[in-house]
N, C-alpha and C. Protein backbone atom coordinates (compact mmCIF):
# COMPACT_ATOMS: atom_id res chain seq x y z
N UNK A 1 0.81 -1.19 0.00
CA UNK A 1 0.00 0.00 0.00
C UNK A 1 0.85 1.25 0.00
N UNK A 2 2.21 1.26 0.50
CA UNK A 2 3.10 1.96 0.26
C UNK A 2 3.15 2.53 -1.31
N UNK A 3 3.09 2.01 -2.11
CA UNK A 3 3.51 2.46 -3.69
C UNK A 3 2.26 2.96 -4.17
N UNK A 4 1.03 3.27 -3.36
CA UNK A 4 -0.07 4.10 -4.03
C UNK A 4 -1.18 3.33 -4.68
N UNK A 5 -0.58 1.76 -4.68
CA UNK A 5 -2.01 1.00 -5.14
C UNK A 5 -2.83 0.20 -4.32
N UNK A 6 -3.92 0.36 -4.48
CA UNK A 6 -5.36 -0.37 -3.58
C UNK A 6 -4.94 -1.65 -3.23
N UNK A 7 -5.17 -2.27 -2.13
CA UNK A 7 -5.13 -3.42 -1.98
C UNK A 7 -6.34 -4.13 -2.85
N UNK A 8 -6.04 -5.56 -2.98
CA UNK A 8 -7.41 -6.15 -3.76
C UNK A 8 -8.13 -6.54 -2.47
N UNK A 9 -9.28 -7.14 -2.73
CA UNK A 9 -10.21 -7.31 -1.92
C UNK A 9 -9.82 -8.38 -0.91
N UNK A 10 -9.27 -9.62 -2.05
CA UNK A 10 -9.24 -10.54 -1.33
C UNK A 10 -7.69 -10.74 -0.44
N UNK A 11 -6.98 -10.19 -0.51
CA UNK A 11 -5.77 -9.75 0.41
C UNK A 11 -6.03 -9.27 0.96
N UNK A 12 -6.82 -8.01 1.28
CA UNK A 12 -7.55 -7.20 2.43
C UNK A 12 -7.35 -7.77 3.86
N UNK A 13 -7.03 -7.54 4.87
CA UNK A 13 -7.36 -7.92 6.06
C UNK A 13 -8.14 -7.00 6.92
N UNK A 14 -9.10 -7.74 7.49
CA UNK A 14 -10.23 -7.15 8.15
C UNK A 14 -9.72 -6.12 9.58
N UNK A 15 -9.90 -4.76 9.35
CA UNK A 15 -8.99 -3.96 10.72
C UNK A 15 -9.93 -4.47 11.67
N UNK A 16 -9.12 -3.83 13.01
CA UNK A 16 -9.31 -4.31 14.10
C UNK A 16 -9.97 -2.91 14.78
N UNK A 17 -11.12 -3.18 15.60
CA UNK A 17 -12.27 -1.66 15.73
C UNK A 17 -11.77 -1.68 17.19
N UNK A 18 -10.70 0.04 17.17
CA UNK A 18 -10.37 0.16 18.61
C UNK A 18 -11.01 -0.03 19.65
N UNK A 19 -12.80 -0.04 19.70
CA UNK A 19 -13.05 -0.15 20.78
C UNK A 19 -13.27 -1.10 21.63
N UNK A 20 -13.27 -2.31 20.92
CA UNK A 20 -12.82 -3.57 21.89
C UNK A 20 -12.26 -4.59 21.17
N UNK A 21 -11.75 -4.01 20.04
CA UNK A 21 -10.48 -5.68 19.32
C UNK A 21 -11.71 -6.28 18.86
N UNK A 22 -12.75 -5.93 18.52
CA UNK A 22 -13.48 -7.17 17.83
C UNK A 22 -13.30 -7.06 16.04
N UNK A 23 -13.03 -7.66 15.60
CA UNK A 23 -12.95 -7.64 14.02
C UNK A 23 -14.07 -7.47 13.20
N UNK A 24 -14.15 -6.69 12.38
CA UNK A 24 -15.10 -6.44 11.45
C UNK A 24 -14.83 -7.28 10.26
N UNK A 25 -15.92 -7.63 9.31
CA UNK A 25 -16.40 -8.22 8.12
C UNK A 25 -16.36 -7.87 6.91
N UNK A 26 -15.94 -7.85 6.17
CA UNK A 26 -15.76 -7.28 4.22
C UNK A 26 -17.04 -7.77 3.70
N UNK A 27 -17.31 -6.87 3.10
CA UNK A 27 -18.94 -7.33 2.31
C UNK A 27 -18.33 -6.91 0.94
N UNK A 28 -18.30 -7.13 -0.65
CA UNK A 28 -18.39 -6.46 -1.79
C UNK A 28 -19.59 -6.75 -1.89
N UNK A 29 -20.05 -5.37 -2.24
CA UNK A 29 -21.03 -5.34 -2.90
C UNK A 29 -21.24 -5.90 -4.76
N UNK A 30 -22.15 -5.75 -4.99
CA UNK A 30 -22.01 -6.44 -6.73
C UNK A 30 -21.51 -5.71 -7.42
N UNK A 31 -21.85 -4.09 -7.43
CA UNK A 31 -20.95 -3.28 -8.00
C UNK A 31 -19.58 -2.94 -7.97
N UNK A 32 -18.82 -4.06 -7.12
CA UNK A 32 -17.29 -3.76 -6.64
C UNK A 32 -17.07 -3.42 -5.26
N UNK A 33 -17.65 -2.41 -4.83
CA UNK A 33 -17.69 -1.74 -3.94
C UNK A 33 -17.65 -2.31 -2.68
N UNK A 34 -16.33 -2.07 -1.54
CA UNK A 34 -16.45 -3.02 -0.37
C UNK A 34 -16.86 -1.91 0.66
N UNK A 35 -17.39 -2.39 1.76
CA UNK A 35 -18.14 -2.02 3.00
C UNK A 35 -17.83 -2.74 3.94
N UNK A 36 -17.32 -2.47 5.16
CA UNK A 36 -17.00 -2.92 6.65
C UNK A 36 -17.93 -2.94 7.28
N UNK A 37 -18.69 -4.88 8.26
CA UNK A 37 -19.60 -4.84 8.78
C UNK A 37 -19.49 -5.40 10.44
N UNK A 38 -19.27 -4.80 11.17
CA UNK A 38 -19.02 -5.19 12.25
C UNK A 38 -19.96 -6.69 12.86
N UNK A 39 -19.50 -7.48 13.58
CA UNK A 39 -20.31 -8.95 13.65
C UNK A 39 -21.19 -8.45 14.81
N UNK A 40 -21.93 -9.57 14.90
CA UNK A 40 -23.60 -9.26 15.80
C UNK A 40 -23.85 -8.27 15.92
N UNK A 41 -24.02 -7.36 14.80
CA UNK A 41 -25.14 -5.91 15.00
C UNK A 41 -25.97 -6.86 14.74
N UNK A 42 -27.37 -6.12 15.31
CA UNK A 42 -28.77 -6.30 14.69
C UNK A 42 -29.31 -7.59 15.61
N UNK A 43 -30.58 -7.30 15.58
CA UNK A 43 -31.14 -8.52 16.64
C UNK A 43 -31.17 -9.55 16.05
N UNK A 44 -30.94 -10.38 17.26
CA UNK A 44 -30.99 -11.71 16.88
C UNK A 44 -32.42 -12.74 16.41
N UNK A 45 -32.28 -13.36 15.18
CA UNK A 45 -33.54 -13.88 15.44
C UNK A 45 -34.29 -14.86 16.74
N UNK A 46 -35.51 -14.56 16.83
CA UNK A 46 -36.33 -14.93 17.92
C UNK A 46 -36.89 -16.41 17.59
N UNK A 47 -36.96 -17.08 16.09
CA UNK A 47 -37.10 -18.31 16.01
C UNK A 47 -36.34 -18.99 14.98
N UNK A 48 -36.10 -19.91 15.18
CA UNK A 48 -35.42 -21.00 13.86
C UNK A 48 -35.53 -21.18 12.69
N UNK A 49 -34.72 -20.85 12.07
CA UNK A 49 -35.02 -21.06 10.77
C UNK A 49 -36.03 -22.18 10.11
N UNK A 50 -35.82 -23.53 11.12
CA UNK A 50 -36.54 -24.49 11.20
C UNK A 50 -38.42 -24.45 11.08
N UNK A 51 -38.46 -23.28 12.07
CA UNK A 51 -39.86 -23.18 12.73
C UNK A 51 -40.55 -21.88 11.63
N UNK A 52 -39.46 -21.17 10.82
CA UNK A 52 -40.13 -20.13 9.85
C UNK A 52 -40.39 -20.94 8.83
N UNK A 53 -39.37 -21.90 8.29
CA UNK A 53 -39.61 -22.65 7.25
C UNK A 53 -41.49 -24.09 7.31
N UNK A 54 -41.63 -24.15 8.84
CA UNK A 54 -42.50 -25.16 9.12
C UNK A 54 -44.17 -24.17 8.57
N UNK A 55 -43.58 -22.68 9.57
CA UNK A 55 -45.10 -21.55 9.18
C UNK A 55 -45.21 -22.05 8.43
N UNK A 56 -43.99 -21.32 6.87
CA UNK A 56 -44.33 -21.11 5.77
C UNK A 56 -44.68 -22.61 5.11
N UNK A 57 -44.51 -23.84 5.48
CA UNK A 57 -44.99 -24.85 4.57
C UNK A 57 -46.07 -25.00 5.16
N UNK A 58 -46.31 -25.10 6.41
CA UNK A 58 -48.38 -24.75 6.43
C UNK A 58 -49.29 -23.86 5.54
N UNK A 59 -48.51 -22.55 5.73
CA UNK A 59 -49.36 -21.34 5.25
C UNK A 59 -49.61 -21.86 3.95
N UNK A 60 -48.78 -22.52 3.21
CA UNK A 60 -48.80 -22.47 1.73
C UNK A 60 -49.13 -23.92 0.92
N UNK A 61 -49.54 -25.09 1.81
CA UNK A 61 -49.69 -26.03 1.49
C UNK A 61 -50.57 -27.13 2.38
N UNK A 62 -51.25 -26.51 3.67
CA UNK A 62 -52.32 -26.81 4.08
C UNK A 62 -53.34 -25.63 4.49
N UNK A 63 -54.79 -26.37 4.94
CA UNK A 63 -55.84 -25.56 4.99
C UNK A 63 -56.79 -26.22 6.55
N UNK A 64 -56.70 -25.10 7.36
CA UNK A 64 -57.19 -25.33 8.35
C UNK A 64 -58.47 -25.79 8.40
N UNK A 65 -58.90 -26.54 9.80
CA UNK A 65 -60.09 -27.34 9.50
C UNK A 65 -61.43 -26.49 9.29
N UNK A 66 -62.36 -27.01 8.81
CA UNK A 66 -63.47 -25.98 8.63
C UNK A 66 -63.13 -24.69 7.90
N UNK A 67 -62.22 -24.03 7.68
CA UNK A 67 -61.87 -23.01 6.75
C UNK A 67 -61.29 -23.05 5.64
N UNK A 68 -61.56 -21.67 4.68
CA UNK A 68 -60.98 -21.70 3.15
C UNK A 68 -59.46 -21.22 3.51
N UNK A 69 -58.99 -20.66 4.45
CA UNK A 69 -57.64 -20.35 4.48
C UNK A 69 -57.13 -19.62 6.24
N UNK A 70 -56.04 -19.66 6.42
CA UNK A 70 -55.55 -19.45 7.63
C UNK A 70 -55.71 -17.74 7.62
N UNK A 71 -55.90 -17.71 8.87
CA UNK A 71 -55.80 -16.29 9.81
C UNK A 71 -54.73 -16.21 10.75
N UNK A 72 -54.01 -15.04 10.56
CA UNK A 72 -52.50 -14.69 11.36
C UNK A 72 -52.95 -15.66 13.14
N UNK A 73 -54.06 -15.50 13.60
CA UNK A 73 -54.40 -16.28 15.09
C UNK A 73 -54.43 -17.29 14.82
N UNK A 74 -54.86 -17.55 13.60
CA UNK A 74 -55.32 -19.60 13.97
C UNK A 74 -54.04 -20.40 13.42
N UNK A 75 -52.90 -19.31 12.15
CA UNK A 75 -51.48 -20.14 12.39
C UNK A 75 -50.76 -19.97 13.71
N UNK A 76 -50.95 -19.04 13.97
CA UNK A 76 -50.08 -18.66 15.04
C UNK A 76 -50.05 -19.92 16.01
N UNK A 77 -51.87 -20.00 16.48
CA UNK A 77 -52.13 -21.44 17.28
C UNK A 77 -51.44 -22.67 16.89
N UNK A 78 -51.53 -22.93 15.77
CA UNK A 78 -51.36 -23.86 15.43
C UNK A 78 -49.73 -24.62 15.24
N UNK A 79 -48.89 -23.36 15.17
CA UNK A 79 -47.67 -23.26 15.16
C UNK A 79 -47.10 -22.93 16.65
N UNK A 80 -47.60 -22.69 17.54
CA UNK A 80 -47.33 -22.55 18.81
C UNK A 80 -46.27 -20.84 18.89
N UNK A 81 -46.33 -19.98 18.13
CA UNK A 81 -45.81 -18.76 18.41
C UNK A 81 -47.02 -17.60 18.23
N UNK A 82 -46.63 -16.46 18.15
CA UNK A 82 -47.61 -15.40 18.37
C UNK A 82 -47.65 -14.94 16.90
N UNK A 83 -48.90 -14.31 17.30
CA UNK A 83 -49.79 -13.79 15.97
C UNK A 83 -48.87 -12.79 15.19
N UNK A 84 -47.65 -11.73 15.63
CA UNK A 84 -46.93 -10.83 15.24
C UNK A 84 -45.77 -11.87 14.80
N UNK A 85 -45.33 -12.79 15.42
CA UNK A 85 -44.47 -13.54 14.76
C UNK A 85 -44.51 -14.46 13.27
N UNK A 86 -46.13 -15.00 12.97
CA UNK A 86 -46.28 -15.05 11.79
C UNK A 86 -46.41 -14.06 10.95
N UNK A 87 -46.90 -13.17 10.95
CA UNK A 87 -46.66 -12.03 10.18
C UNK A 87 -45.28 -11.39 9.32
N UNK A 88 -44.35 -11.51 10.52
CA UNK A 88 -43.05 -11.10 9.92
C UNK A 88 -42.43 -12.00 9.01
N UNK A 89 -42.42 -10.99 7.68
CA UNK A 89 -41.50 -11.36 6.41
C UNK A 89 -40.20 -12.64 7.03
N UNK A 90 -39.71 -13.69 6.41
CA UNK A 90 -38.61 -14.14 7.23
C UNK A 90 -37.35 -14.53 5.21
């Protein structure tokens, strides 16, 4: 980096964030473009990938009893989490 040229991406080493030595993440974007992402920002998910994937193969491939189609309460029941938790995009 001395002689004025960019490092490439993949030589890059990830700096170290003074405020507690934890290492940050290289993302390129598709356009080239790299971005530093520090690890565990952002909340953690609240259920399993397991248990979003189970919603979504109910929601989309069975039909509750007596009804033409599910309501955010009666998957929710049926899936054992809350009515705001089926809702959210996963």
């Amino acid at each position: 980096m001395e002689d004025g040229k960019k490092p490439d991406v993949a030589d890059a080493r990830p700096p170290i964030c003074p405020a507690g030595g934890v290492t940050m993440g290289i993302i390129v974007d598709e356009d080239g473009s790299t971005r530093y992402v520090k690890s565990g920002r952002g909340r953690k998910p609240t259920i399993s990938a397991a248990k979003a994937k189970a919603i979504v193969q109910a929601a989309t491939q069975t039909r509750p009893a007596a009804q033409t189609h599910w309501s955010w309460r009666t998957m929710a029941k049926e899936q054992g989490v809350s009515p705001a938790t089926v809702q959210r995009p996963r």
